[in-house]
Protein backbone atom coordinates (compact mmCIF):
# COMPACT_ATOMS: atom_id res chain seq x y z
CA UNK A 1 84.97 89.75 91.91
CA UNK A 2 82.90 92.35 93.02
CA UNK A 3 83.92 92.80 96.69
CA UNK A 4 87.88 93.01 95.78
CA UNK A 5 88.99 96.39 96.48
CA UNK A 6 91.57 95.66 93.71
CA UNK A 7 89.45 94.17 91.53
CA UNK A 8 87.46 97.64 91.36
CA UNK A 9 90.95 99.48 91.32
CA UNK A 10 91.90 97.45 87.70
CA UNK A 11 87.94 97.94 86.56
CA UNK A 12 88.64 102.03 87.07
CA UNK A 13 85.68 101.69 90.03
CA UNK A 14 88.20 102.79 93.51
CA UNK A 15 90.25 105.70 92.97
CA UNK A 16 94.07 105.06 93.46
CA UNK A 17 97.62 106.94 93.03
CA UNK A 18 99.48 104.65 90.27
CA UNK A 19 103.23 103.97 90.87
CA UNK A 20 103.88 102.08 88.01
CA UNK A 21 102.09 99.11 85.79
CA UNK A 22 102.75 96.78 83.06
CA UNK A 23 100.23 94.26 81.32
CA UNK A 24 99.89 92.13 84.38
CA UNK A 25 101.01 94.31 87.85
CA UNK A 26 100.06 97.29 89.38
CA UNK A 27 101.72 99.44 91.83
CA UNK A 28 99.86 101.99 93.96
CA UNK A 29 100.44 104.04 96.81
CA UNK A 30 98.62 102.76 100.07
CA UNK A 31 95.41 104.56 101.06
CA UNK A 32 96.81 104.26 104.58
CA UNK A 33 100.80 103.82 105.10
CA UNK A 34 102.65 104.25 108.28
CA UNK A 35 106.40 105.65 106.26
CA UNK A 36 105.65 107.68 103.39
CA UNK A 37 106.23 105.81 99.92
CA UNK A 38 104.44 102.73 101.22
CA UNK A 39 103.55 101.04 98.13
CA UNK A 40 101.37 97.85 97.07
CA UNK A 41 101.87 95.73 94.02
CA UNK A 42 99.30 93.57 92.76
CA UNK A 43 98.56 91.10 89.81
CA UNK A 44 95.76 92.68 87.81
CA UNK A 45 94.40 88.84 87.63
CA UNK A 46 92.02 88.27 90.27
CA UNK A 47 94.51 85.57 92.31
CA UNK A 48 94.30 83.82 95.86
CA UNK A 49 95.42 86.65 98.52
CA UNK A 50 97.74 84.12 100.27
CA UNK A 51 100.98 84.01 98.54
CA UNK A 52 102.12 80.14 99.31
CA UNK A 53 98.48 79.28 97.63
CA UNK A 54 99.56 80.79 94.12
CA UNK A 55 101.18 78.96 91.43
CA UNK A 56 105.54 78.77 91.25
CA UNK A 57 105.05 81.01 87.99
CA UNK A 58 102.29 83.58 89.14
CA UNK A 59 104.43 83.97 92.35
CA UNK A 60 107.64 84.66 90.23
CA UNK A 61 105.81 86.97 87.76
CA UNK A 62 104.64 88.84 91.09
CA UNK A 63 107.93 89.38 92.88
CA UNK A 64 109.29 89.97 89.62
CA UNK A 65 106.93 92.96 89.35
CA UNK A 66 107.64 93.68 92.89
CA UNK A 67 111.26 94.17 92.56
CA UNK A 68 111.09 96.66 89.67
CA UNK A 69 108.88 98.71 91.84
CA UNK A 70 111.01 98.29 94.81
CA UNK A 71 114.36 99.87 92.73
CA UNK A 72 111.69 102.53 92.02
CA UNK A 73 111.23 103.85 95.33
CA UNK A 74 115.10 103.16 96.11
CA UNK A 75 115.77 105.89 93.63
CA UNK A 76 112.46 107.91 94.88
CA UNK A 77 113.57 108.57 98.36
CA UNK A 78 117.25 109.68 99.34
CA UNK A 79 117.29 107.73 102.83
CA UNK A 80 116.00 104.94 101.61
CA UNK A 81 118.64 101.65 102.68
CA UNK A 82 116.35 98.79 101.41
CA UNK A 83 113.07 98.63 100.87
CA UNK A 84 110.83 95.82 102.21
């Protein structure tokens, strides 16, 4: 899709700060967090935005993804309790 921010960030078109990736996700620093680490994780497949509109297995694959990252940033930042 052309006007998907994300879209452009998988093409190589929007500049981003990579976390981590694997065939499918990609993590990335936000452009504009509000606690430092804030991170997004995305399916490189162009998908629905609203999560209860995506399939049981693209979901799974997603939070999946989303939990690696999130052990990531546990071991990233010393005060870190949980991460959301």
């Amino acid at each position: 899709m052309d006007s998907c921010v994300f879209c452009g960030m998988i093409q190589g078109s929007v500049s981003y700060y990579k976390v981590w990736e694997d065939e499918q996700h990609l993590a990335f620093l936000s452009a504009r967090p509000n606690t430092e680490g804030v991170t997004v994780v995305i399916a490189k497949e162009h998908l629905n935005s609203y999560f209860a509109d995506l399939s049981d297995e693209q979901l799974s694959k997603l939070i999946m993804a989303s939990k690696k990252v999130a052990r990531l940033l546990d071991t990233a930042f010393d005060d870190v309790g949980r991460t959301a």
